[in-house]
C-alpha atoms as a PDB file:
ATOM      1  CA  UNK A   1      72.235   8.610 117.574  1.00  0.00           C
ATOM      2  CA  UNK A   2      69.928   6.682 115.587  1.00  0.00           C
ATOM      3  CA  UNK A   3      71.345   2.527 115.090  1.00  0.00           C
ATOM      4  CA  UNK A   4      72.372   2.496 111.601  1.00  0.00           C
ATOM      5  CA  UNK A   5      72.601  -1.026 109.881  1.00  0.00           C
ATOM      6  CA  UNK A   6      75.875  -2.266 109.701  1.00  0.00           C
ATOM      7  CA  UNK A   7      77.789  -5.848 108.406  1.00  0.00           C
ATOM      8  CA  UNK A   8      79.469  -5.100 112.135  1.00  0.00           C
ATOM      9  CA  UNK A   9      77.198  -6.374 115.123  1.00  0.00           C
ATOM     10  CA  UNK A  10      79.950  -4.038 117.695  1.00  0.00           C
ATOM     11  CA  UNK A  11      79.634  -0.766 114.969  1.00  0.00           C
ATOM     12  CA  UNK A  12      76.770   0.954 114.106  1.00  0.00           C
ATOM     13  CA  UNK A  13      78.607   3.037 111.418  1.00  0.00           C
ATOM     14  CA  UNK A  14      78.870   3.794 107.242  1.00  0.00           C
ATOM     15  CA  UNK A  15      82.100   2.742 105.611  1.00  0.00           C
ATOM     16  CA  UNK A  16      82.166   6.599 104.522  1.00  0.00           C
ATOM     17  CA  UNK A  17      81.593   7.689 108.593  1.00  0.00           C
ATOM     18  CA  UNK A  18      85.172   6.160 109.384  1.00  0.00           C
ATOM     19  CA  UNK A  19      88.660   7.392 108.272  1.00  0.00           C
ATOM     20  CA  UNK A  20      91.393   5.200 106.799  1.00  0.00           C
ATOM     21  CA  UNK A  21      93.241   5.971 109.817  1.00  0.00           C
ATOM     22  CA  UNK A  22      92.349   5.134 113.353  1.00  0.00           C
ATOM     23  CA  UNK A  23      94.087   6.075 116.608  1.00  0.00           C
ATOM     24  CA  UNK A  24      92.461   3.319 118.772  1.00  0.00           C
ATOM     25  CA  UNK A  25      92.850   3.708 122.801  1.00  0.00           C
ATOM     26  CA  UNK A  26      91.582   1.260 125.337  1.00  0.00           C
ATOM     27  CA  UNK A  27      89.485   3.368 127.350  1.00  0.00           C
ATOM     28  CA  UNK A  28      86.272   4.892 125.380  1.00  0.00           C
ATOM     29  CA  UNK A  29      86.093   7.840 127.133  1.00  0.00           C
ATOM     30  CA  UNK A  30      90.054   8.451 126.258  1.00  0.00           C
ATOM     31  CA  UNK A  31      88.606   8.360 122.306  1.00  0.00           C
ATOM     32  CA  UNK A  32      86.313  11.344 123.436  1.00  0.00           C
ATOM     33  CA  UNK A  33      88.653  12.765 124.447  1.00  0.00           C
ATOM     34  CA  UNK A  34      91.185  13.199 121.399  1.00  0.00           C
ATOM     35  CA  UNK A  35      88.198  13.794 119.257  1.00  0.00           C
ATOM     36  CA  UNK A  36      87.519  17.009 121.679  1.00  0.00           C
ATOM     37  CA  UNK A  37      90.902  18.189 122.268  1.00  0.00           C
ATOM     38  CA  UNK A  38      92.576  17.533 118.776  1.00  0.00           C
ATOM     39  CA  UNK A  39      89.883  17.421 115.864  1.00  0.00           C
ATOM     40  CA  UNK A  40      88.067  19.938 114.204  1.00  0.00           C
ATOM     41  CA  UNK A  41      84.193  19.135 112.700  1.00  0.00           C
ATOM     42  CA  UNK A  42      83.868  15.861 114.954  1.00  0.00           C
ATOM     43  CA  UNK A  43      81.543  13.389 114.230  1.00  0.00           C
ATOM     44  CA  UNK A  44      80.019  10.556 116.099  1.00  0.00           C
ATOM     45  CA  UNK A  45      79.695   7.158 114.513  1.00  0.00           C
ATOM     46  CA  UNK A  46      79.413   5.020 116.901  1.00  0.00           C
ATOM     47  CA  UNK A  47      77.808   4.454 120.277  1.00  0.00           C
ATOM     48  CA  UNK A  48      77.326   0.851 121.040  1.00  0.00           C
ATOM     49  CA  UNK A  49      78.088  -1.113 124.301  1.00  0.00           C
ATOM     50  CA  UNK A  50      79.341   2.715 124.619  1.00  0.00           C
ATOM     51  CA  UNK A  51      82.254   1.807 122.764  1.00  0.00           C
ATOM     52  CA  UNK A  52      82.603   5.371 121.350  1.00  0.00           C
ATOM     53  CA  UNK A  53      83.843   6.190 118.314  1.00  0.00           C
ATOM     54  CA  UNK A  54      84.715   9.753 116.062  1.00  0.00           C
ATOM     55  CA  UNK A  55      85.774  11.164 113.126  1.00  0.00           C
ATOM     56  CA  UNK A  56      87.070  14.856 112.508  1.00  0.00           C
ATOM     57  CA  UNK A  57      90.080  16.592 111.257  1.00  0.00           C
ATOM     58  CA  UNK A  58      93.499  17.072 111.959  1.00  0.00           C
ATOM     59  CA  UNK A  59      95.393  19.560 110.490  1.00  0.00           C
ATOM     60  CA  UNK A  60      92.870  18.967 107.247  1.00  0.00           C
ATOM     61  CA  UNK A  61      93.227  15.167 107.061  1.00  0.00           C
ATOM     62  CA  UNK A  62      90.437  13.572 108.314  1.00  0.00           C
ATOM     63  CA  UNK A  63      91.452  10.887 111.020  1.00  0.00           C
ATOM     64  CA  UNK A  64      89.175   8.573 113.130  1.00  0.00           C
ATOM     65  CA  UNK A  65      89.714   7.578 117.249  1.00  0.00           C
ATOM     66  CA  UNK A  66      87.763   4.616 118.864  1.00  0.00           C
ATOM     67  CA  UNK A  67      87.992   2.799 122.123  1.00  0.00           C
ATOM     68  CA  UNK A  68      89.115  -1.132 121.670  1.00  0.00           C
ATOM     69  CA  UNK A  69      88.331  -2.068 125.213  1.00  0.00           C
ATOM     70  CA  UNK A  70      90.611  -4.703 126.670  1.00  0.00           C
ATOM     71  CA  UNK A  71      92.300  -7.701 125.990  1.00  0.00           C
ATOM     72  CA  UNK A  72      93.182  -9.193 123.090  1.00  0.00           C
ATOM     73  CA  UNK A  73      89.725 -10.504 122.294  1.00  0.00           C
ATOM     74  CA  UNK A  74      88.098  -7.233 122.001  1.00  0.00           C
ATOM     75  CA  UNK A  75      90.743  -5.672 120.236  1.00  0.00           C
ATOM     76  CA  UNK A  76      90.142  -8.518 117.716  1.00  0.00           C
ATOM     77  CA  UNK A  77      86.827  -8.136 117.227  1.00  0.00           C
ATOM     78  CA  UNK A  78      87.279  -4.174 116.177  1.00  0.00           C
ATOM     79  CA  UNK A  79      90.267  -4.058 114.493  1.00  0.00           C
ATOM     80  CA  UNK A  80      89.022  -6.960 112.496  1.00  0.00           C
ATOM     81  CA  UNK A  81      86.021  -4.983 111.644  1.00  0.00           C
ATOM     82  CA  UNK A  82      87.169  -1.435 110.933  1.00  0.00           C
ATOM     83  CA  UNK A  83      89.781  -3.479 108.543  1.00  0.00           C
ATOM     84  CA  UNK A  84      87.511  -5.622 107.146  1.00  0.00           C
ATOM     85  CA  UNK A  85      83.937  -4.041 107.131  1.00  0.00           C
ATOM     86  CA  UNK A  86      84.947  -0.206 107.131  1.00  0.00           C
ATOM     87  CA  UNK A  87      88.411   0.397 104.499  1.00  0.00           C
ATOM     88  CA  UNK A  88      90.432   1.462 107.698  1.00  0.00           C
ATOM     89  CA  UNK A  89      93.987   1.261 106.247  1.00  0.00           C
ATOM     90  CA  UNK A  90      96.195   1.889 109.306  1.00  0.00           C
ATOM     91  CA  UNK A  91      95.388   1.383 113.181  1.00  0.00           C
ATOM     92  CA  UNK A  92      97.425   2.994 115.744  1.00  0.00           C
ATOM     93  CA  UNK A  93      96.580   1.995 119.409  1.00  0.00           C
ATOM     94  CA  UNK A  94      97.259   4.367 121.975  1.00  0.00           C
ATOM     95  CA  UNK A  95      97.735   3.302 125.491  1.00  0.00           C
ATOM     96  CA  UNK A  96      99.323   2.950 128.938  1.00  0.00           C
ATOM     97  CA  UNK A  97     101.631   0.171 129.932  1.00  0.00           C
ATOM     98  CA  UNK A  98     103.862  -1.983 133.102  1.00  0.00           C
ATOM     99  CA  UNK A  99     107.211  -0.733 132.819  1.00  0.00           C
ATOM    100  CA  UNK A 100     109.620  -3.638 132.628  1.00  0.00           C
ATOM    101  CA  UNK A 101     113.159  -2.673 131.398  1.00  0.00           C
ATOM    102  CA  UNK A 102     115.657  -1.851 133.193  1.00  0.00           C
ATOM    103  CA  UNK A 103     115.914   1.430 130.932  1.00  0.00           C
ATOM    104  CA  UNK A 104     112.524   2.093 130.762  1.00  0.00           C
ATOM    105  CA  UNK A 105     111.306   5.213 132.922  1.00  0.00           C
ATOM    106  CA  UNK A 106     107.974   6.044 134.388  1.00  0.00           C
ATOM    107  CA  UNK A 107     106.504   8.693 131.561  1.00  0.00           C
ATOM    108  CA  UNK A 108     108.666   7.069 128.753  1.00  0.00           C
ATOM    109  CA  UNK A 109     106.693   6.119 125.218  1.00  0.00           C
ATOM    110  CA  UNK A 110     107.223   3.059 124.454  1.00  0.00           C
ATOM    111  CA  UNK A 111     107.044   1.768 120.342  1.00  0.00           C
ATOM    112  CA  UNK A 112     106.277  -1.630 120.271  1.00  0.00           C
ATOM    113  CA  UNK A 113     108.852  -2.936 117.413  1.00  0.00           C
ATOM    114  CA  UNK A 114     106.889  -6.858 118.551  1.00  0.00           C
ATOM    115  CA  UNK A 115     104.575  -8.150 120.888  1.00  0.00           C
ATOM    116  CA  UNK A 116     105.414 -11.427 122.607  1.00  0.00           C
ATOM    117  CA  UNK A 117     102.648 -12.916 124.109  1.00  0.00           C
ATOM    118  CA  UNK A 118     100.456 -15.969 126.161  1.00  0.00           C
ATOM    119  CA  UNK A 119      97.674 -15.497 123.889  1.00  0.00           C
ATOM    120  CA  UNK A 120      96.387 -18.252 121.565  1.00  0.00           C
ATOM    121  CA  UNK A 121      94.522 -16.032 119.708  1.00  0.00           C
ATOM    122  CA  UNK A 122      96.895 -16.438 116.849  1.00  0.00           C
ATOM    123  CA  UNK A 123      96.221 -20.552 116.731  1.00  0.00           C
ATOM    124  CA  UNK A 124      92.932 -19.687 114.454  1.00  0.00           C
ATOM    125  CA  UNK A 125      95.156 -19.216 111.513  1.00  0.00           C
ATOM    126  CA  UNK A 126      97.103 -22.490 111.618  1.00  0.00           C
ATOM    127  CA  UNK A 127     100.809 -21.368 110.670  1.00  0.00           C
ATOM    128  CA  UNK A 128     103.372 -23.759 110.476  1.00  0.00           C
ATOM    129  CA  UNK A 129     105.627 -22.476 113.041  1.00  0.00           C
ATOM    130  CA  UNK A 130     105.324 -19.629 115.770  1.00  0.00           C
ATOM    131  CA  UNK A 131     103.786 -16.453 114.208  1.00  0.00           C
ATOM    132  CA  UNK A 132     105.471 -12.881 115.198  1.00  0.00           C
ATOM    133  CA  UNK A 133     103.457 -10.083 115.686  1.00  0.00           C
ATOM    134  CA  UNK A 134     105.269  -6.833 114.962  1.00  0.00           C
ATOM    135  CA  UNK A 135     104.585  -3.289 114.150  1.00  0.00           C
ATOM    136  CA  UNK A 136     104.258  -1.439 110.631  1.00  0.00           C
ATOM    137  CA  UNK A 137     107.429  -0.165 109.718  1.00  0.00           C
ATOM    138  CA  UNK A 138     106.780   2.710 107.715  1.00  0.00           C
ATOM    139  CA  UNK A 139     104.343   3.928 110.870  1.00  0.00           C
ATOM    140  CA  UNK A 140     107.426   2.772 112.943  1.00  0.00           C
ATOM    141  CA  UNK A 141     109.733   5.022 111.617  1.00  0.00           C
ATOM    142  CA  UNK A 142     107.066   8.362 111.048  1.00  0.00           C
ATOM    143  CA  UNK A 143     106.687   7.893 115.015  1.00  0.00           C
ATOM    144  CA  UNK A 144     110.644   7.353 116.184  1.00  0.00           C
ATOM    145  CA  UNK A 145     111.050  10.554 113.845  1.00  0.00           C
ATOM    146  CA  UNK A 146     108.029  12.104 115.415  1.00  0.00           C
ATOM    147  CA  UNK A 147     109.097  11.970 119.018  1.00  0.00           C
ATOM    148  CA  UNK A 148     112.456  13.013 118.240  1.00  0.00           C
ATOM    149  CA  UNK A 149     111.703  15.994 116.570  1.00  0.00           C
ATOM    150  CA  UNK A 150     108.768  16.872 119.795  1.00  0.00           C
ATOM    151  CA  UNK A 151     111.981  16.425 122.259  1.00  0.00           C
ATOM    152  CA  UNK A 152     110.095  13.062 123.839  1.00  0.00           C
ATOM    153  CA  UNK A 153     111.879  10.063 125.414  1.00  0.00           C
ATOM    154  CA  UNK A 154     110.669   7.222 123.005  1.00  0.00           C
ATOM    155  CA  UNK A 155     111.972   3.660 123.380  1.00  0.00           C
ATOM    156  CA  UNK A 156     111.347   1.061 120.630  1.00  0.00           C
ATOM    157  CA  UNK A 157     111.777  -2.486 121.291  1.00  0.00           C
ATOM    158  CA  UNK A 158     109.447  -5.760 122.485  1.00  0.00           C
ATOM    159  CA  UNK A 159     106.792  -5.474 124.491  1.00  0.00           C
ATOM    160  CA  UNK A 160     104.700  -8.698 126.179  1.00  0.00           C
ATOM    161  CA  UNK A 161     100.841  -8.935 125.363  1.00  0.00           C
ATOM    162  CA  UNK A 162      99.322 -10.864 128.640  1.00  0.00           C
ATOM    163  CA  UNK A 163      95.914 -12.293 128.649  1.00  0.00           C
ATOM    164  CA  UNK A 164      96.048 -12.106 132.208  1.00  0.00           C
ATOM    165  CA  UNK A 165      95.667  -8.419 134.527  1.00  0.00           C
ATOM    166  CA  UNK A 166      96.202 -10.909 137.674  1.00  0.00           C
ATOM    167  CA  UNK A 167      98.968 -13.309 137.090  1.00  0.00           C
ATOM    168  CA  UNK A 168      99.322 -16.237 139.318  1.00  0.00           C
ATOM    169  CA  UNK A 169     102.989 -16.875 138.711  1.00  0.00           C
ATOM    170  CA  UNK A 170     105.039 -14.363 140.568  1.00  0.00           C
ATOM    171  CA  UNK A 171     108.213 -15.201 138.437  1.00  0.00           C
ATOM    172  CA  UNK A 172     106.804 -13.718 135.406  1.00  0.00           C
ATOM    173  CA  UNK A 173     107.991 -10.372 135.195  1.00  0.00           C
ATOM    174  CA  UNK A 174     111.618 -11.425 135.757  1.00  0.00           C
ATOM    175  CA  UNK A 175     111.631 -13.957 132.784  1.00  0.00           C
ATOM    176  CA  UNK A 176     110.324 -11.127 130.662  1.00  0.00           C
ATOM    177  CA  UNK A 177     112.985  -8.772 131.475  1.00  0.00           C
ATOM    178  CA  UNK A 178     115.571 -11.564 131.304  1.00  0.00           C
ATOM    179  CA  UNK A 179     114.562 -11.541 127.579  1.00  0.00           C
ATOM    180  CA  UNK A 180     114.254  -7.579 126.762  1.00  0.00           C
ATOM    181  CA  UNK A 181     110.878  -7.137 127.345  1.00  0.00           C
ATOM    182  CA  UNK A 182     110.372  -2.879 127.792  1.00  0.00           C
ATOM    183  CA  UNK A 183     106.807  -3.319 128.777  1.00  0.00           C
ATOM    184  CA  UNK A 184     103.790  -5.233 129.569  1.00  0.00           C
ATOM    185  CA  UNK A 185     100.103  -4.224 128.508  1.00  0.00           C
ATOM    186  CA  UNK A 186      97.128  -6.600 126.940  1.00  0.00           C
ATOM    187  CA  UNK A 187      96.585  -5.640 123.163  1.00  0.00           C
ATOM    188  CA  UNK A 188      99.257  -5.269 120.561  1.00  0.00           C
ATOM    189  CA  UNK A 189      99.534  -8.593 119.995  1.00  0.00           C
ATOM    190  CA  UNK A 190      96.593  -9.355 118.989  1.00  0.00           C
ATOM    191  CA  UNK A 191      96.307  -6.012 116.629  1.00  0.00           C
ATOM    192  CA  UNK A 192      99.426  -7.076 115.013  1.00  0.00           C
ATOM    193  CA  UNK A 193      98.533 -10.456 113.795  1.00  0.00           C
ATOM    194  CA  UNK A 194      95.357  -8.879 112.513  1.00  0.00           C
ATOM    195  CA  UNK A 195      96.799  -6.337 110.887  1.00  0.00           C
ATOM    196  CA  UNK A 196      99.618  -8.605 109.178  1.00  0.00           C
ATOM    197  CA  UNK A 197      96.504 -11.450 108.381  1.00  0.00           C
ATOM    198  CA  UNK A 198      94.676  -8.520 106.282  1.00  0.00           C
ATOM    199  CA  UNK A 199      97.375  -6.783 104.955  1.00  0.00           C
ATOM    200  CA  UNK A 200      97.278  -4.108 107.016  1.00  0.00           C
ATOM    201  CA  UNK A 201      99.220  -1.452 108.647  1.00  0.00           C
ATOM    202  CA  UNK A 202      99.395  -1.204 112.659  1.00  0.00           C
ATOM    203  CA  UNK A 203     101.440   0.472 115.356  1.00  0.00           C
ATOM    204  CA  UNK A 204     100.933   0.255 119.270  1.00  0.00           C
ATOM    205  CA  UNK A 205     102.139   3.606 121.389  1.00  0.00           C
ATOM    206  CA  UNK A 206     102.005   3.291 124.814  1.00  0.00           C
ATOM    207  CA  UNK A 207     103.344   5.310 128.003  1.00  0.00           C
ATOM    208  CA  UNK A 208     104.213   3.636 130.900  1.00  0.00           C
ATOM    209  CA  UNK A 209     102.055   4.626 133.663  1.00  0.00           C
ATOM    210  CA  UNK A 210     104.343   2.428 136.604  1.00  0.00           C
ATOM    211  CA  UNK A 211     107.027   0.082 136.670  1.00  0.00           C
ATOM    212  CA  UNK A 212     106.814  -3.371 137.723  1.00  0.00           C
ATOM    213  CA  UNK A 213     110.022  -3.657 139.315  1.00  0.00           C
ATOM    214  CA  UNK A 214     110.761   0.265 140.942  1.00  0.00           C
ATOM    215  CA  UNK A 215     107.072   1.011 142.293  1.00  0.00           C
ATOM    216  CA  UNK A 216     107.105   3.917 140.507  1.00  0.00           C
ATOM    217  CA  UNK A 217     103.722   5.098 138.455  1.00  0.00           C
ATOM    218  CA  UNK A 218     102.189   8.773 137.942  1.00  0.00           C
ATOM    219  CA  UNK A 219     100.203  11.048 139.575  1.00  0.00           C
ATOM    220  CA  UNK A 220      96.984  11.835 137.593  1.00  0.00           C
ATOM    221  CA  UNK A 221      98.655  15.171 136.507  1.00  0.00           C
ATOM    222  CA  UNK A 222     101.338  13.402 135.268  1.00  0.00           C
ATOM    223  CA  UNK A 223      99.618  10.562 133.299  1.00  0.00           C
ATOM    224  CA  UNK A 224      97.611  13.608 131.725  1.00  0.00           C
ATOM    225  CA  UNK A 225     100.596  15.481 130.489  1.00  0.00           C
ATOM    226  CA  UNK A 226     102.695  11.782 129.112  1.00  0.00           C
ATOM    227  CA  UNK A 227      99.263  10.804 127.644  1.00  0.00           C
ATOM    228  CA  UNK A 228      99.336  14.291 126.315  1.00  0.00           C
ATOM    229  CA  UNK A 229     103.106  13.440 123.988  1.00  0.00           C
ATOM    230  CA  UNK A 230     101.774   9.733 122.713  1.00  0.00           C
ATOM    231  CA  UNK A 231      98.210  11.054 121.512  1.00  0.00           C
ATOM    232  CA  UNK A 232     100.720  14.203 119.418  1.00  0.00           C
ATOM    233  CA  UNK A 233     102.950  11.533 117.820  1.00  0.00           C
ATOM    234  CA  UNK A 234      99.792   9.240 117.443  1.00  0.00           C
ATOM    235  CA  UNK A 235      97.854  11.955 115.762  1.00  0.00           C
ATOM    236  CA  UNK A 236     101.486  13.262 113.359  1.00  0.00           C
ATOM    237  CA  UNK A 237     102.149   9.683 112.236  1.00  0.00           C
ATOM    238  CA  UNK A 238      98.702   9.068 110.982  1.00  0.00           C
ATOM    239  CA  UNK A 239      98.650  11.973 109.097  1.00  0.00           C
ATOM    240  CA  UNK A 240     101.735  11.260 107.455  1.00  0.00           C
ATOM    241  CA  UNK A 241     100.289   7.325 107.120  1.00  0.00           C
ATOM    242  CA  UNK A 242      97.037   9.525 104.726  1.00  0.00           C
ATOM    243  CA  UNK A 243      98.077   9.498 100.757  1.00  0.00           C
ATOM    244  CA  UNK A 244      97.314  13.232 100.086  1.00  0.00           C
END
């Protein structure tokens, strides 16, 4: 596709290209994906750093999906944008996770209620005090009631947003769980801050692909079919986030 100018230097895309609604998973080629199993009349808008990116419809609502890449960083960088730049409403990441709770099962969905974190990524907006990151409640509450009517295990609670894949201190985990930590991934976070600094709406989904503590993670069958459940209740509770 031809570059198209842009106020976005990571989005080569028209305001009008992107829906107000975004399911937004790590992994690029996990974007393609959704937009080839789930949407009808799909749309490319974006191919740079093949960070892909579609629009199409979904049961007649139209509804965006676009890698993030990982970390908190990058996740900043395009939420920011498709907030700021594009009149995305709501962002709903969709992604795989540690299992840390003691509850928490290999294949479970996890909600992330809040996102504890390492990150300093919040320190750029000077606020007196410690700054907590949590989901969207309205998108909260469309996905508990989402899962529950598809028959899915769904638990809601904290996860913990690491800037590190590779952590140095082996006592980690433990502290986490100590505190009620269900999971550990790299992003939410940082999409909740941004979401609740623009006046947003955000949710994070994610399955848990292994468990820190049991050894247990999935086949590639299995993360297929559990990846399979989060991108349904991903795709329902954006349609019920579009006015319409």
């Amino acid at each position: 596709m031809a570059i198209k100018e842009s106020p976005s230097a990571s989005i080569a895309a028209e305001e009008s290209q992107i829906a107000k609604a975004v399911l937004m998973p790590g992994d690029p080629l996990r974007a393609k994906y959704v937009a080839d199993h789930y949407l009808e009349e799909v749309v490319c808008f974006n191919t740079v750093r093949n960070m892909l990116g579609y629009t199409g419809t979904y049961k007649g609502k139209r509804i965006s999906v676009m890698g993030h890449g990982m970390g908190v960083p990058s996740m900043g960088i395009y939420s920011y944008e498709l907030y700021q730049f594009f009149g995305v409403d709501t962002i709903i990441r969709i992604g795989s996770a540690g299992g840390i709770g003691d509850d928490v099962k290999v294949r479970d969905v996890v909600i992330a209620l809040g996102a504890s974190t390492n990150s300093h990524f919040a320190d750029q907006y000077r606020f007196p005090g410690q700054l907590c990151a949590t989901a969207d409640f309205r998108l909260l509450r469309d996905a508990v009631e989402t899962a529950e009517a598809m028959g899915v295990r769904a638990d809601v609670g904290q996860v913990f947003t690491a800037d590190q894949f590779y952590n140095d201190n082996p006592d980690a985990g433990a502290m986490y769980r100590k505190f009620g930590i269900l999971a550990l991934e790299m992003e939410t976070a940082g999409l909740y801050w941004t979401a609740q600094r623009l006046g947003k709406r955000a949710l994070s989904l994610l399955t848990i692909s292994d468990h820190i503590f049991t050894g247990e993670s999935l086949s590639a069958q299995e993360r297929q079919d559990s990846f399979h459940e989060m991108m349904e209740i991903a795709l329902e509770t954006a349609w019920k986030s579009l006015e319409g």
